[in-house]
N, C-alpha and C. Protein backbone atom coordinates (compact mmCIF):
# COMPACT_ATOMS: atom_id res chain seq x y z
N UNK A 1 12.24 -8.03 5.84
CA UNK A 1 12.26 -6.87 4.98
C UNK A 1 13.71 -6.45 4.73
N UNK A 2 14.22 -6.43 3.42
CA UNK A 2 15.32 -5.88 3.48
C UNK A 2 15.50 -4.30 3.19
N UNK A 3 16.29 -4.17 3.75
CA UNK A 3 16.45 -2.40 3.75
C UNK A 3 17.69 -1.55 2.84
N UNK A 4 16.70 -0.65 1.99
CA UNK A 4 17.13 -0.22 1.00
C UNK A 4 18.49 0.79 1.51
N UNK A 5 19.37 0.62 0.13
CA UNK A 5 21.27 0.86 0.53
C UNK A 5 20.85 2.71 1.23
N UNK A 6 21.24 2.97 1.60
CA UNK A 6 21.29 4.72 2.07
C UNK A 6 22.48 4.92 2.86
N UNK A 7 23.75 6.33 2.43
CA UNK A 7 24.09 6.24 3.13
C UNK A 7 24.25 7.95 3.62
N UNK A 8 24.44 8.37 4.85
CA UNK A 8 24.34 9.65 5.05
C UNK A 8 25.36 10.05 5.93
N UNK A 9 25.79 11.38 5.48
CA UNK A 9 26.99 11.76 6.01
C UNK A 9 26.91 13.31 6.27
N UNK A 10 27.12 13.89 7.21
CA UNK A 10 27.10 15.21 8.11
C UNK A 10 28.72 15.87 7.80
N UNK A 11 28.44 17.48 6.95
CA UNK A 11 29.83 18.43 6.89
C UNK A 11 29.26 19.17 6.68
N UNK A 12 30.40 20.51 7.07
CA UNK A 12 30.25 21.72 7.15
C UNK A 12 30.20 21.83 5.24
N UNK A 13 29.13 23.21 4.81
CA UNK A 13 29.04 23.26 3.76
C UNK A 13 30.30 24.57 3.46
N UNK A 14 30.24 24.80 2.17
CA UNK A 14 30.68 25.90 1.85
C UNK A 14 30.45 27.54 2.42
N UNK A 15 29.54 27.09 2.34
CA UNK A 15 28.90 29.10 2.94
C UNK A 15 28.62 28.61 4.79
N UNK A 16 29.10 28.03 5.30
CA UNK A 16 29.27 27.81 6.76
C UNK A 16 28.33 27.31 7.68
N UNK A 17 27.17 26.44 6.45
CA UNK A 17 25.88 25.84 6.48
C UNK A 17 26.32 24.38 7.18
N UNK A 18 25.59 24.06 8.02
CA UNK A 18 25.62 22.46 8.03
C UNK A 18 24.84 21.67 6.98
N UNK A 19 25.68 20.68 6.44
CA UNK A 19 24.93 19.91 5.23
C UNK A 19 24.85 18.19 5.64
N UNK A 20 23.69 17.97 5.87
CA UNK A 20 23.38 16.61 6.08
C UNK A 20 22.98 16.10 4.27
N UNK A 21 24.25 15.69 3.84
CA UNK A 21 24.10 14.71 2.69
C UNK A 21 23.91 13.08 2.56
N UNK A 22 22.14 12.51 1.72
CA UNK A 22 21.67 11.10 1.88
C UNK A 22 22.49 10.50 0.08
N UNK A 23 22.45 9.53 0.22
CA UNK A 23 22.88 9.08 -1.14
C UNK A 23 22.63 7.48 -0.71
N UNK A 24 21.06 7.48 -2.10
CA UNK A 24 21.15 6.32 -2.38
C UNK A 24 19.10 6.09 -2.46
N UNK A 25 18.36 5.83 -1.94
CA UNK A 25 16.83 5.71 -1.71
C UNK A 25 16.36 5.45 -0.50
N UNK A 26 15.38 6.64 -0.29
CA UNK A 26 14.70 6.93 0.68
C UNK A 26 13.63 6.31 0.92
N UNK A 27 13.35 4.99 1.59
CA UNK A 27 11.86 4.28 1.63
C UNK A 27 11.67 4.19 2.69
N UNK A 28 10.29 3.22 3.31
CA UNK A 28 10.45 2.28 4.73
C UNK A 28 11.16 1.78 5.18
N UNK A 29 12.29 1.43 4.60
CA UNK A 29 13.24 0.40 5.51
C UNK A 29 14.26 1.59 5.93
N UNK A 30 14.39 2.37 5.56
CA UNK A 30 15.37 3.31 6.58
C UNK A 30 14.87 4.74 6.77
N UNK A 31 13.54 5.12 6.62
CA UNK A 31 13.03 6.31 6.82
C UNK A 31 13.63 6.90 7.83
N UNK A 32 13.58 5.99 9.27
CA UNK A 32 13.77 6.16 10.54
C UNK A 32 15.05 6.78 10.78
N UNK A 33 16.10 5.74 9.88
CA UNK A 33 17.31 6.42 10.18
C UNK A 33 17.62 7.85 9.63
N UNK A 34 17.07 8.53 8.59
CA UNK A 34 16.63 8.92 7.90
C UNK A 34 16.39 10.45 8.51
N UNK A 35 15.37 10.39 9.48
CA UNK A 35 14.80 10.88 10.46
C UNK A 35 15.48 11.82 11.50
N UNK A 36 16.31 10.03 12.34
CA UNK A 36 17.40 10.65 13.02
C UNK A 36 18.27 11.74 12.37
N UNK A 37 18.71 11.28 11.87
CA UNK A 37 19.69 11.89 10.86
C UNK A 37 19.62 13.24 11.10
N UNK A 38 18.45 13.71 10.24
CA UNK A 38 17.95 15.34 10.18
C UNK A 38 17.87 15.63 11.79
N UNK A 39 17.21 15.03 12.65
CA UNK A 39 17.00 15.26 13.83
C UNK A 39 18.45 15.91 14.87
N UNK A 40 19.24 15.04 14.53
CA UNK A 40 20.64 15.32 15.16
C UNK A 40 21.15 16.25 14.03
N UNK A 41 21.41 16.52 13.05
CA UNK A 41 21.63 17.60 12.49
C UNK A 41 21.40 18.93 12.44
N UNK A 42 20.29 18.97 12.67
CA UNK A 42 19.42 20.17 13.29
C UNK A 42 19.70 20.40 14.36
N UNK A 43 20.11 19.52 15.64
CA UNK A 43 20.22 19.93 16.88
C UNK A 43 22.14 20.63 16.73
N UNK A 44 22.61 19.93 15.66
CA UNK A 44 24.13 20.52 15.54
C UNK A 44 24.11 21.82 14.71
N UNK A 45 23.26 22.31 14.15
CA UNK A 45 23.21 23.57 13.02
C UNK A 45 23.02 24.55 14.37
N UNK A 46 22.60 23.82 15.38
CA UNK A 46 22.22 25.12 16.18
C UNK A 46 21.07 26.04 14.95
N UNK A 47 22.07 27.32 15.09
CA UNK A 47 21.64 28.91 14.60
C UNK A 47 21.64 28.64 12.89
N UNK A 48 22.29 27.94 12.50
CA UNK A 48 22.98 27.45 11.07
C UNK A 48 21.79 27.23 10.43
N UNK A 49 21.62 27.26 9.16
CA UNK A 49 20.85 26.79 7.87
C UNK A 49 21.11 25.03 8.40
N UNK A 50 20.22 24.80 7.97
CA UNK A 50 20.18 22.95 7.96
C UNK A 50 20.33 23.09 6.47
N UNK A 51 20.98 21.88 5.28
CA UNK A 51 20.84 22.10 4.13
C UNK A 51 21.07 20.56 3.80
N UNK A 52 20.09 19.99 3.56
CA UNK A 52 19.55 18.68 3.24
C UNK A 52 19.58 18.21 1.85
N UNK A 53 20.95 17.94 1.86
CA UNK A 53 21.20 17.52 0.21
C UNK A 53 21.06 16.24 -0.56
N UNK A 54 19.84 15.85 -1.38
CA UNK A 54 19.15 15.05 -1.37
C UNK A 54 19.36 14.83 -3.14
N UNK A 55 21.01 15.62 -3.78
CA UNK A 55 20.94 15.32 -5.42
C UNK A 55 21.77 14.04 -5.21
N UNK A 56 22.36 13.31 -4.78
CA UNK A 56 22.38 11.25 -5.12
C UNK A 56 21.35 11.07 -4.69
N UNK A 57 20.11 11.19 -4.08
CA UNK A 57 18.60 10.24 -3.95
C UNK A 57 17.98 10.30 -5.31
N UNK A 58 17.51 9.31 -5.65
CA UNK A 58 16.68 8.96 -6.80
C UNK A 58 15.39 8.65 -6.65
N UNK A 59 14.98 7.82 -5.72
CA UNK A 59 13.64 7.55 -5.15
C UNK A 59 13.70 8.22 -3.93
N UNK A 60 12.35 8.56 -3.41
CA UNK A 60 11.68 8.66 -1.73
C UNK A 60 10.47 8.84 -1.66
N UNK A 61 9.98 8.61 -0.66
CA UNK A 61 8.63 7.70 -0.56
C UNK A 61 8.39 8.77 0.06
N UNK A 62 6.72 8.75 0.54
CA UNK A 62 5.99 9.56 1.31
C UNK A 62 6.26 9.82 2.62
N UNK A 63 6.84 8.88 3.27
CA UNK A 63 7.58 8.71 4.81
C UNK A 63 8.87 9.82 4.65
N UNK A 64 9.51 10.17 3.49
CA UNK A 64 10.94 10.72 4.01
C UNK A 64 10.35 12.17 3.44
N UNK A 65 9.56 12.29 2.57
CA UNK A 65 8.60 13.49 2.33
C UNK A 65 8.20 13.94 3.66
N UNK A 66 7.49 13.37 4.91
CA UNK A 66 7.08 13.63 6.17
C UNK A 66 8.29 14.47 6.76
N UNK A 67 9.17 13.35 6.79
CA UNK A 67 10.22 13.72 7.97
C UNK A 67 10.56 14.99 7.30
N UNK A 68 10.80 15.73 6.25
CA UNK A 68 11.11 16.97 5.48
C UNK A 68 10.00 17.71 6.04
N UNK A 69 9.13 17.78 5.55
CA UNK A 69 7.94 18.35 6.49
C UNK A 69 7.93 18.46 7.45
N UNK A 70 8.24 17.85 8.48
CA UNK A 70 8.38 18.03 9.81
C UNK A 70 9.87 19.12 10.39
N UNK A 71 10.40 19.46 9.55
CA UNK A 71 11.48 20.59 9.50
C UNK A 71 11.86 21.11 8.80
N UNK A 72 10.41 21.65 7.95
CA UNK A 72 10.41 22.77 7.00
C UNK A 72 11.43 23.97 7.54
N UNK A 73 11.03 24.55 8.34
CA UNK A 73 11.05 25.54 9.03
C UNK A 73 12.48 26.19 8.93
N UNK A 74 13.40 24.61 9.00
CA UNK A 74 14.36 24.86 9.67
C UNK A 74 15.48 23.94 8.77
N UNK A 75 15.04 23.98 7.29
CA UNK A 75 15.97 23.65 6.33
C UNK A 75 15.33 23.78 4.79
N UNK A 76 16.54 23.86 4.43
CA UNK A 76 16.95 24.05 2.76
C UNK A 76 17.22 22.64 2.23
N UNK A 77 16.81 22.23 1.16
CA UNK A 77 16.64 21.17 0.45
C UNK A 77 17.16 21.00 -0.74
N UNK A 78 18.11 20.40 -0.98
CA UNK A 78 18.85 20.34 -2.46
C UNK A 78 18.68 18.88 -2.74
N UNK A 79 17.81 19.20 -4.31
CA UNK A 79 17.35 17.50 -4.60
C UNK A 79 17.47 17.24 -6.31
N UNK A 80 17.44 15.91 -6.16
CA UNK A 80 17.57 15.52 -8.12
C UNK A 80 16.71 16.41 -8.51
N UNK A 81 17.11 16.68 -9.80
CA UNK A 81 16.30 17.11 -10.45
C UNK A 81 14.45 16.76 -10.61
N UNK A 82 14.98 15.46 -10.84
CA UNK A 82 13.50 14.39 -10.80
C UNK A 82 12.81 14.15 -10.29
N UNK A 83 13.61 14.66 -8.80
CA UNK A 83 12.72 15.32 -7.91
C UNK A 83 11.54 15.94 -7.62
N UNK A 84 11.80 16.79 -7.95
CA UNK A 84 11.40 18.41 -8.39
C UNK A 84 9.63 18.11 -8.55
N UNK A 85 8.99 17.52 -9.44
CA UNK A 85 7.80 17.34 -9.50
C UNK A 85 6.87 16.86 -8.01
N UNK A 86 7.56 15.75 -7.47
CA UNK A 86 6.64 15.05 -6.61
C UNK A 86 6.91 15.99 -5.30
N UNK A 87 8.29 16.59 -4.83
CA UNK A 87 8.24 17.38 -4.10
C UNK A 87 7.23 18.95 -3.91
N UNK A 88 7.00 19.29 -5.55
CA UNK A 88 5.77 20.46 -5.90
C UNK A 88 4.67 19.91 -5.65
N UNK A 89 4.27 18.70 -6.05
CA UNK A 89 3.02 18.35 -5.76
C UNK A 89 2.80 18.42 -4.43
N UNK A 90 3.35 17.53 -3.64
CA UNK A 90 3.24 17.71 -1.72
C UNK A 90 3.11 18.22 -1.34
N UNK A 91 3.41 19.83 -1.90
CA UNK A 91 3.61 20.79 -0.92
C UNK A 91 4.80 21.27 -0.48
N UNK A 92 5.10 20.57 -0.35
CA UNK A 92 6.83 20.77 0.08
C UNK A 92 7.69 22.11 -0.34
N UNK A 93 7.41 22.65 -1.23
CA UNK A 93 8.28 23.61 -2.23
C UNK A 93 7.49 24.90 -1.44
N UNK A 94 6.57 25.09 -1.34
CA UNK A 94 5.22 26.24 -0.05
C UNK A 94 5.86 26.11 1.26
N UNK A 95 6.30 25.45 1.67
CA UNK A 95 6.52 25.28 3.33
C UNK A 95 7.99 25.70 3.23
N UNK A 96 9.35 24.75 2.14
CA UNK A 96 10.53 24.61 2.61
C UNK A 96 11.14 25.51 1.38
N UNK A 97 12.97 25.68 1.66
CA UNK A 97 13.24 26.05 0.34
C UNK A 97 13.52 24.70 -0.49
N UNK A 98 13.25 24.51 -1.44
CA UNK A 98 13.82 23.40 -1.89
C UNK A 98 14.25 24.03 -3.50
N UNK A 99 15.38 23.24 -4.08
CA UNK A 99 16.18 23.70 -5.20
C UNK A 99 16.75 22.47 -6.03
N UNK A 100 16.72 22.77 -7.01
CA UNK A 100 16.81 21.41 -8.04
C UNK A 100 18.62 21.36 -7.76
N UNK A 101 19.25 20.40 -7.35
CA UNK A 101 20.86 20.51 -7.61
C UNK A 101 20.81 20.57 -9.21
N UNK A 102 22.07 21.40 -9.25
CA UNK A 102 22.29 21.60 -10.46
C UNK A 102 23.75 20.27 -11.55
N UNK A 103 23.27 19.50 -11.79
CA UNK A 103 24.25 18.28 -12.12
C UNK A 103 25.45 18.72 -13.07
């Protein structure tokens, strides 16, 4: 299986948010890392907004939809525009904040 390009990178945001930024497509072959990712990010936001900036993803599958779900609670979601639909349908937009980046 080859595994689709993703690459993700952890900084302090502007308003003093931690921002775990993915760039590139979110599938099976790196959900996991994917996962981690948010996982250790969250454990570094501490008290902080988590803010999961997801405007370079173009695709993501139902697996990286989960892992978002699984830390609604405890993050903000900035995604393509194109986004925007399949994340409303899921649910996702009821549970988390999520926000169209603005290009």
């Amino acid at each position: 299986m080859m595994v689709t390009p993703l690459s993700l990178t952890t900084d302090s945001g502007d308003d003093g948010s931690l921002v775990l930024k993915a760039t590139g497509e979110l599938d099976l072959s790196n959900v996991d890392a994917f996962s981690e990712a948010v996982a250790e990010a969250r454990a570094a936001a501490s008290d902080l907004q988590l803010r999961v900036d997801l405007s370079d993803v173009d695709y993501l599958d139902s697996g990286a939809i989960s892992v978002l779900f699984a830390h609604a609670n405890a993050i903000q979601v900035v995604v393509n525009p194109i986004l925007m639909p399949v994340l409303t349908i899921s649910g996702l937009t009821e549970v988390a904040t999520v926000k169209p980046a603005s290009k």
